[in-house]
C-alpha atoms as a PDB file:
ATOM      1  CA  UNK A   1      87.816  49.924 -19.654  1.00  0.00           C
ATOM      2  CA  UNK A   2      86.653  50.994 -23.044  1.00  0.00           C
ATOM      3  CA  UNK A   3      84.936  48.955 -26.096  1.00  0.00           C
ATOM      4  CA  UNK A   4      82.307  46.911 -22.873  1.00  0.00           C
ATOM      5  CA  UNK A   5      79.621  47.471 -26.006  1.00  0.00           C
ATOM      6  CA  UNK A   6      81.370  47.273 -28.698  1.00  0.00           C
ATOM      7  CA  UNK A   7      79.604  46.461 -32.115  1.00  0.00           C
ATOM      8  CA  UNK A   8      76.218  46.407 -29.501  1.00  0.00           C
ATOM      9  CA  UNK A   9      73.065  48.499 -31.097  1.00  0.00           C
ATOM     10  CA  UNK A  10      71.457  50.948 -28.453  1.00  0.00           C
ATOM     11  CA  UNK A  11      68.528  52.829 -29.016  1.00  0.00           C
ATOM     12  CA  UNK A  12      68.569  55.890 -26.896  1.00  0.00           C
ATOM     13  CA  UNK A  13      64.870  58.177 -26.614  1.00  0.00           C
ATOM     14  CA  UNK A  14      65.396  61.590 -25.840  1.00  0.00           C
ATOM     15  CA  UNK A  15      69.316  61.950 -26.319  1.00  0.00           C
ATOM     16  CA  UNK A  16      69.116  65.688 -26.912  1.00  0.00           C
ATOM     17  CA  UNK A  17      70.409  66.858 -23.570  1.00  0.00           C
ATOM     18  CA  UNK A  18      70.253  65.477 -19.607  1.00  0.00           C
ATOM     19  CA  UNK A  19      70.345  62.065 -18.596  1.00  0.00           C
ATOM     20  CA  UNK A  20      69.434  60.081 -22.210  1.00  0.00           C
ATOM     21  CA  UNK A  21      72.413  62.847 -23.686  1.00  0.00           C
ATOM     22  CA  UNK A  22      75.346  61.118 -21.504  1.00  0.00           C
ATOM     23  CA  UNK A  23      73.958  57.796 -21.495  1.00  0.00           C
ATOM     24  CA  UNK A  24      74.261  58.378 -25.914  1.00  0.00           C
ATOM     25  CA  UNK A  25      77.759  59.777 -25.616  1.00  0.00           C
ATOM     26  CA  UNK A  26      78.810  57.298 -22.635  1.00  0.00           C
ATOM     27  CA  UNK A  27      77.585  54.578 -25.224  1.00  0.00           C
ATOM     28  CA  UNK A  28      79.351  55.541 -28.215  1.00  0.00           C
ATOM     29  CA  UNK A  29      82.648  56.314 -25.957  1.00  0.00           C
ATOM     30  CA  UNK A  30      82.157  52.290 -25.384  1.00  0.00           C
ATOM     31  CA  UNK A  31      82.048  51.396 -28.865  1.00  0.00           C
ATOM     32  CA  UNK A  32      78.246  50.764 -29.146  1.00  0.00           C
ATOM     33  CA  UNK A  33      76.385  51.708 -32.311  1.00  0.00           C
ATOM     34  CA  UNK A  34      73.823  54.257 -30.758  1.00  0.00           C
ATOM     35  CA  UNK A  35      70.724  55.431 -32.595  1.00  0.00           C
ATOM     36  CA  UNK A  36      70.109  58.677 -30.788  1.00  0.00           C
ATOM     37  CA  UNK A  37      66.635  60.192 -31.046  1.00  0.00           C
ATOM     38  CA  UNK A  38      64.811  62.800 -30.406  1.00  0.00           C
ATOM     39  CA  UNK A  39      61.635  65.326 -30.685  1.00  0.00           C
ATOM     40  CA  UNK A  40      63.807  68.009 -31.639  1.00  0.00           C
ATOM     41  CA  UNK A  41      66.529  66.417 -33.939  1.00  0.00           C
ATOM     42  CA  UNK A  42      68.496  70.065 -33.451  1.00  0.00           C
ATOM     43  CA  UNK A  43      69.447  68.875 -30.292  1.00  0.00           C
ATOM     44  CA  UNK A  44      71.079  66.004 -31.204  1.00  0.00           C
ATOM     45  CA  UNK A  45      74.347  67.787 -33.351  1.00  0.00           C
ATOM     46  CA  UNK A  46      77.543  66.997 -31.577  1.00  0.00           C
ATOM     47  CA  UNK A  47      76.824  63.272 -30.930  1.00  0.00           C
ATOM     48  CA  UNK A  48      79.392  62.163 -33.451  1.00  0.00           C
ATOM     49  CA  UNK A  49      79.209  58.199 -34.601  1.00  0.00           C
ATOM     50  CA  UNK A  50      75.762  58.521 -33.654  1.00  0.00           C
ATOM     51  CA  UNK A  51      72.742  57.704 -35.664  1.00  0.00           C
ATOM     52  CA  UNK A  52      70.377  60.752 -35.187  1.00  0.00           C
ATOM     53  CA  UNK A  53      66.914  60.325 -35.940  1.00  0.00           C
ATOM     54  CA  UNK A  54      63.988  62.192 -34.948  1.00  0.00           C
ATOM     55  CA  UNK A  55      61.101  60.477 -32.888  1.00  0.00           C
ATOM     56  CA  UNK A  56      58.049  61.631 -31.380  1.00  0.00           C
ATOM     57  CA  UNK A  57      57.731  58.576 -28.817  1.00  0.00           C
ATOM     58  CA  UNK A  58      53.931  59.846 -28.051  1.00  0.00           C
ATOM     59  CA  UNK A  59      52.872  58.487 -31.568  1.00  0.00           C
ATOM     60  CA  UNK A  60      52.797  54.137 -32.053  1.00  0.00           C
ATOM     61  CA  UNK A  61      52.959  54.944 -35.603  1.00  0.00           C
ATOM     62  CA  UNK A  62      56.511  56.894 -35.490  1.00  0.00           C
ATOM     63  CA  UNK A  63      57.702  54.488 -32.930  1.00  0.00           C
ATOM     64  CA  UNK A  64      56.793  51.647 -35.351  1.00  0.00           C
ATOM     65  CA  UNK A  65      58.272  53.287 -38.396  1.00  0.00           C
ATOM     66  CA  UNK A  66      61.491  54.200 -36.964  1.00  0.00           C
ATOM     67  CA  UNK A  67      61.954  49.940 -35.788  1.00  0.00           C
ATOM     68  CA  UNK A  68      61.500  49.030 -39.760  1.00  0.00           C
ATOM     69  CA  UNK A  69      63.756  52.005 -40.478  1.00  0.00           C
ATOM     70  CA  UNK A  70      66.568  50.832 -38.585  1.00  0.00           C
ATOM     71  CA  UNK A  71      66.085  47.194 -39.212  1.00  0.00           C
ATOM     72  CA  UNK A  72      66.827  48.237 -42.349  1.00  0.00           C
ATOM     73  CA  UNK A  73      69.661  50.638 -41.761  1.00  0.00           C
ATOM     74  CA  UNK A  74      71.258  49.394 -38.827  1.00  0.00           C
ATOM     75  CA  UNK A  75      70.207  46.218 -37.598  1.00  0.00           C
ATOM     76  CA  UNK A  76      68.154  44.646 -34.834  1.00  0.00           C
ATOM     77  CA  UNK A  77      68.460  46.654 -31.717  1.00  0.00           C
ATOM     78  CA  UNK A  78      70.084  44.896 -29.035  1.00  0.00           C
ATOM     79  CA  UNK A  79      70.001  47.985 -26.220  1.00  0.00           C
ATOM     80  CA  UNK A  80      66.458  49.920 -25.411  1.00  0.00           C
ATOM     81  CA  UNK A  81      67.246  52.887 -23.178  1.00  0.00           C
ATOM     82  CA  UNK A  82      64.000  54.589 -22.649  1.00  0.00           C
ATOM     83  CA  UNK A  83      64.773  58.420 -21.288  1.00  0.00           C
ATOM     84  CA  UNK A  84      61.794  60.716 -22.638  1.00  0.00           C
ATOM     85  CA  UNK A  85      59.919  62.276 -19.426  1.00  0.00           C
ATOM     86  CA  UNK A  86      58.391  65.521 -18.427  1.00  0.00           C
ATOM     87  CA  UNK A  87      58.169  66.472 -15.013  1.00  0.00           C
ATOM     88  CA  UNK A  88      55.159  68.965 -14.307  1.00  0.00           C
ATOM     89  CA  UNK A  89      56.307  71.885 -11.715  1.00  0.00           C
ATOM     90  CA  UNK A  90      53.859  73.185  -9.331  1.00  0.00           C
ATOM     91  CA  UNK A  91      51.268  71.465  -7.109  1.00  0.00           C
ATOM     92  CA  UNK A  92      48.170  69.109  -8.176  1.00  0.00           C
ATOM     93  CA  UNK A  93      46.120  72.128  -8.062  1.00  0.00           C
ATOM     94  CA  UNK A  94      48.686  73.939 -11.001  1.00  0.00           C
ATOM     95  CA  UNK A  95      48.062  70.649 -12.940  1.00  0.00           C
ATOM     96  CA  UNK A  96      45.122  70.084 -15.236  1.00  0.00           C
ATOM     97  CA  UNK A  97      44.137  67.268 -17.100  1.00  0.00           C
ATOM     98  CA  UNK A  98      45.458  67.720 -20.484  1.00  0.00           C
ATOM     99  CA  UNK A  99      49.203  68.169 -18.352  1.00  0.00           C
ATOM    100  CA  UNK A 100      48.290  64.732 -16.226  1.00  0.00           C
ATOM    101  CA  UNK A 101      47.420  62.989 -19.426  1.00  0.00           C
ATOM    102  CA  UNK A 102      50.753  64.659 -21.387  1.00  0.00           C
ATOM    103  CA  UNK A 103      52.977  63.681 -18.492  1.00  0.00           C
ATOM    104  CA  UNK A 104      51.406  60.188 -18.341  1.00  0.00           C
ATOM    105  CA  UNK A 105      51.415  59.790 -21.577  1.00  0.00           C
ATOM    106  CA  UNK A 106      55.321  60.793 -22.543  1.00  0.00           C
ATOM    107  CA  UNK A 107      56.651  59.581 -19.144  1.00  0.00           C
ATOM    108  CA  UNK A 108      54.828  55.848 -19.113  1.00  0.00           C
ATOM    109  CA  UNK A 109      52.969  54.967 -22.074  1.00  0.00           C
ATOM    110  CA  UNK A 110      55.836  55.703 -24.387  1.00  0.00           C
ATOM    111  CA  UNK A 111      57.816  53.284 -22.260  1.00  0.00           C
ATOM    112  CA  UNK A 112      54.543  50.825 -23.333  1.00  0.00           C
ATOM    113  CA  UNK A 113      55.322  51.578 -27.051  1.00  0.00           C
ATOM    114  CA  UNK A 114      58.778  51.395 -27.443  1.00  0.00           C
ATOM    115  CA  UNK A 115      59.071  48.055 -25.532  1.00  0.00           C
ATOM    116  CA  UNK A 116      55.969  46.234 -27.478  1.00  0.00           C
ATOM    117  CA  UNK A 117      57.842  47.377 -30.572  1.00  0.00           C
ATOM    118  CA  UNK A 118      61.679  46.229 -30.017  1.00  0.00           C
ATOM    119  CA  UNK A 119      61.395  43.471 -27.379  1.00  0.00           C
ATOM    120  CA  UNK A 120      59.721  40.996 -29.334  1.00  0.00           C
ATOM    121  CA  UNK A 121      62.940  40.692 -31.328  1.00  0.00           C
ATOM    122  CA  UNK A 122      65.033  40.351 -28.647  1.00  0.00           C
ATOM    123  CA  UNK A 123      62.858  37.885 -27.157  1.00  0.00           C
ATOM    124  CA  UNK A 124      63.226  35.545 -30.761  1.00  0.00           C
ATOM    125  CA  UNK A 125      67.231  36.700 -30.225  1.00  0.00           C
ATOM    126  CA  UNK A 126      67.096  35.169 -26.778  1.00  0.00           C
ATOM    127  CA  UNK A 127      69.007  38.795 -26.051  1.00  0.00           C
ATOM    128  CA  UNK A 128      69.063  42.112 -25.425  1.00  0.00           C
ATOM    129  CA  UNK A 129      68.573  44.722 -22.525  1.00  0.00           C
ATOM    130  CA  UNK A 130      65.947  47.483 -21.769  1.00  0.00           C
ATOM    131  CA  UNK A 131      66.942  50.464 -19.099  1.00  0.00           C
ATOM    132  CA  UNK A 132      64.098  52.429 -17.801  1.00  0.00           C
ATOM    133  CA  UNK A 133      64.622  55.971 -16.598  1.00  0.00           C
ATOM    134  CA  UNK A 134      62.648  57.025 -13.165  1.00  0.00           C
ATOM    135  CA  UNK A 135      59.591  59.371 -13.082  1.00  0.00           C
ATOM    136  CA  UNK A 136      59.206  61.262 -10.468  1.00  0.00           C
ATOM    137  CA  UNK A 137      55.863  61.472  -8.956  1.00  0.00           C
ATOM    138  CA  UNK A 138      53.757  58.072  -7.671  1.00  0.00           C
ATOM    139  CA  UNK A 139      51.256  57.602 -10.538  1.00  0.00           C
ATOM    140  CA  UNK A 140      55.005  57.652 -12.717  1.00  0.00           C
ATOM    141  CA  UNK A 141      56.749  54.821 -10.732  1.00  0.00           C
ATOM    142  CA  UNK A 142      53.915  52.650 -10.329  1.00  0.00           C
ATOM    143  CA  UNK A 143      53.372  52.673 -13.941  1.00  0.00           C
ATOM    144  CA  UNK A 144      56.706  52.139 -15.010  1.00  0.00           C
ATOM    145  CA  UNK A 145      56.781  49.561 -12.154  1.00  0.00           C
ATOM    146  CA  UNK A 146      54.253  47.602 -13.828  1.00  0.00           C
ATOM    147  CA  UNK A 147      56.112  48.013 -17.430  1.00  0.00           C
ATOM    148  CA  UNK A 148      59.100  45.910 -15.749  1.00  0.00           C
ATOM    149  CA  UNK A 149      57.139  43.397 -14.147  1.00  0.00           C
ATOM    150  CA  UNK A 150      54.918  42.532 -17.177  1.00  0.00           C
ATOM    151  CA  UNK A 151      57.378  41.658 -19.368  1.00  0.00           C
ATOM    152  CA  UNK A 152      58.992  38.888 -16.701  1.00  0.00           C
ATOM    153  CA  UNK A 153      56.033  36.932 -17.339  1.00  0.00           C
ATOM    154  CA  UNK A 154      56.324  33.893 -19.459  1.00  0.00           C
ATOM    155  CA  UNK A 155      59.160  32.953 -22.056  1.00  0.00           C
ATOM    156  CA  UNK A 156      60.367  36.858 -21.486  1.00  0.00           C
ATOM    157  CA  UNK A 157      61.940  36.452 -18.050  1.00  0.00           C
ATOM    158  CA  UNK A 158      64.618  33.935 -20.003  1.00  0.00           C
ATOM    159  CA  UNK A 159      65.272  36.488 -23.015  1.00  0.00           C
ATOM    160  CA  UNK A 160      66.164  39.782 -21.980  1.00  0.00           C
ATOM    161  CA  UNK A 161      67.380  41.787 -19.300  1.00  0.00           C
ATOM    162  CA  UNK A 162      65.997  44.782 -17.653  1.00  0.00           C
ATOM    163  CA  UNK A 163      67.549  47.984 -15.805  1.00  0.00           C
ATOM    164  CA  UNK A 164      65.556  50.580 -14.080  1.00  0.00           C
ATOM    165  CA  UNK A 165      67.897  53.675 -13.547  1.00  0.00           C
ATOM    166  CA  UNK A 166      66.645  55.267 -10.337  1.00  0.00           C
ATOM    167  CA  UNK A 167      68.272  58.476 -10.695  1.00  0.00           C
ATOM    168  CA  UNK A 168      72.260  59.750 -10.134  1.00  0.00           C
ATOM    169  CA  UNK A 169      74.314  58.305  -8.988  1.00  0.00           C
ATOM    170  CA  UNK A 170      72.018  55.160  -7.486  1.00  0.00           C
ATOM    171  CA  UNK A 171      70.578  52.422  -9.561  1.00  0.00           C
ATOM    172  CA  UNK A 172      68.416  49.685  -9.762  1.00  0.00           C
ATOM    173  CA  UNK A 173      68.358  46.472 -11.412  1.00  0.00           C
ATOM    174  CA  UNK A 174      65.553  44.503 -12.127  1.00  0.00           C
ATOM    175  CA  UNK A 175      66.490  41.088 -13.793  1.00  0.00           C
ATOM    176  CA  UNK A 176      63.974  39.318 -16.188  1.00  0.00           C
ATOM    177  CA  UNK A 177      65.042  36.023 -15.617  1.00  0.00           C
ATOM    178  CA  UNK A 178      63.430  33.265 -13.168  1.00  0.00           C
ATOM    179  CA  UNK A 179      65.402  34.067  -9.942  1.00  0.00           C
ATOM    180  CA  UNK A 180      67.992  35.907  -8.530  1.00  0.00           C
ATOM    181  CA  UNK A 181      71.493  34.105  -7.592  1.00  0.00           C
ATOM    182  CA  UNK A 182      71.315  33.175  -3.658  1.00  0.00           C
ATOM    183  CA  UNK A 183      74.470  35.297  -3.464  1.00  0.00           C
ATOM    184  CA  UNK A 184      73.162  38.605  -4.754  1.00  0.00           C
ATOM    185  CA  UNK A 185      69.845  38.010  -2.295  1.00  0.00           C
ATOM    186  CA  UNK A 186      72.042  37.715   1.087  1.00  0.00           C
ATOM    187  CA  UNK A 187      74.030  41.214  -0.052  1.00  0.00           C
ATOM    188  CA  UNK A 188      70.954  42.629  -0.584  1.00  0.00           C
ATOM    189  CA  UNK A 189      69.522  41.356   2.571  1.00  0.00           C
ATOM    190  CA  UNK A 190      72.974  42.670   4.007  1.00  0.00           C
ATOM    191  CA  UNK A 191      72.542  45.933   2.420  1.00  0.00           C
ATOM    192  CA  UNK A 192      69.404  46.622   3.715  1.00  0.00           C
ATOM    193  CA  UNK A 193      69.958  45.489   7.324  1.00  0.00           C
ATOM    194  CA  UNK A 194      72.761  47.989   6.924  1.00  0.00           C
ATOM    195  CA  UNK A 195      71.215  50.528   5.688  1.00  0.00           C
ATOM    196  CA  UNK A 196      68.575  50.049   8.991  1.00  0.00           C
ATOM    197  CA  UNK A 197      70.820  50.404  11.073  1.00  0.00           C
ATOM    198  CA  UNK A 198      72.559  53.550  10.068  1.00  0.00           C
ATOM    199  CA  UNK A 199      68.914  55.072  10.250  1.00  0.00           C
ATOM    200  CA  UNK A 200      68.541  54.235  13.361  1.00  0.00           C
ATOM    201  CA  UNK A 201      71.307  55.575  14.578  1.00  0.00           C
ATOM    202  CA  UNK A 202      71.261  58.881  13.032  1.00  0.00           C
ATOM    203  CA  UNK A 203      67.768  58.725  14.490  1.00  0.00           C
ATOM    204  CA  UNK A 204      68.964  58.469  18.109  1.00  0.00           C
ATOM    205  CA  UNK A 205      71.816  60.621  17.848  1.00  0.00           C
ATOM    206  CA  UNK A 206      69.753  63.772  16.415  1.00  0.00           C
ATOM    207  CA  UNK A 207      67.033  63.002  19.343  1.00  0.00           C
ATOM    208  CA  UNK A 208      69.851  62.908  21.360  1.00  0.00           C
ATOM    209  CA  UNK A 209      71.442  66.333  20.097  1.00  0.00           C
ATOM    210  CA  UNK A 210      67.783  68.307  20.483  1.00  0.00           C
ATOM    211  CA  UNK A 211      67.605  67.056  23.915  1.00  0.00           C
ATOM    212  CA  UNK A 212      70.929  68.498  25.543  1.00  0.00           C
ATOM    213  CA  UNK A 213      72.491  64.904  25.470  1.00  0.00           C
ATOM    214  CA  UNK A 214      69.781  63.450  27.465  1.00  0.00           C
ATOM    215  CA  UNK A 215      67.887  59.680  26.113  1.00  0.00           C
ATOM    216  CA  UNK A 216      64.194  60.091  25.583  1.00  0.00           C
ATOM    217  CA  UNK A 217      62.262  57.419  28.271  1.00  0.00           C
ATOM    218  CA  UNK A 218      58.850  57.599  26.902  1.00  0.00           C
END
């Protein structure tokens, strides 16, 4: 069903190509106002409807400049969809320093910037919604981990919602408000005693298979 966002402002971080590219287009197909950035603005022809600016989200002082810009412009941004990341290939010994503090700094403190910047208007809205891309590696989803806890605290966890995509096609949703509805908490419970299960079985039935049918007694 089309027009679910319509006249809706979304901000959408690295909308060049991948993930933060059909999130943009998926957006403007349902009628939100999407103001698609990105390092390389290049990237960003073909996204027609959408308002294409360019945005290093390593710098506070763009991030910051681009709010006033489009508060201006376009109006107070309703949507945060934060999809900038860089994934370092190779092992811990291929990565050095400056690439740990280049990944941690585009993958989880840009997250840091961007929300500081727009949620506090949502917040005095009493609306709005922020969506989180995952980062691979530990040090990437414990940070980000953090980002949607903190802002739960306080008056926040009334204000605004927030969505952590954990990759395709699975996601997760972490709610800022004071507590989950008893009914979603017993289908989760369900889900995961499910999900148990099946484990378990597969687990017996492959220990099963590499031992010519026979049950392991030890």
């Amino acid at each position: 069903m089309a027009g679910r966002l319509k006249r809706k402002i979304a901000l959408v971080t690295a909308a060049g190509q991948g993930i933060g590219r059909a999130i943009a287009e998926a957006f403007l197909a349902e009628g939100a106002k999407v103001v698609a950035t990105d390092l390389d603005p290049a990237k960003l022809k073909g996204l027609r409807g959408a308002e294409r600016q360019k945005l290093d989200v390593r710098s506070t002082e763009a991030v910051e400049a681009l709010a006033k810009d489009i508060g201006r412009s376009v109006g107070p941004i309703e949507v945060l969809v934060n999809c900038a990341g860089f994934v370092h290939h190779g092992s811990v010994l291929d990565c050095s320093e400056q690439d740990w503090d280049f990944s941690f700094d585009l993958n989880v403190k840009s997250m840091h910037r961007t929300i500081r910047t727009f949620l506090p208007a949502m917040l005095k809205r009493k609306k709005g919604a922020i969506v989180n891309s995952q980062i691979d590696g530990a040090a990437g989803r414990r940070g980000t981990t953090r980002l949607r806890r903190s802002p739960a605290d306080g008056s926040a966890r009334h204000a605004a919602g927030s969505r952590h995509a954990g990759g395709v096609p699975g996601v997760r949703r972490i709610g800022l408000h004071h507590r989950a509805h008893p009914s979603g908490r017993r289908r989760l419970r369900a889900v995961k005693r499910s999900g148990n299960r099946s484990r378990k079985s597969e687990v017996r039935s492959q220990d099963s298979q590499s031992r010519g049918g026979q049950r392991c007694k030890c």
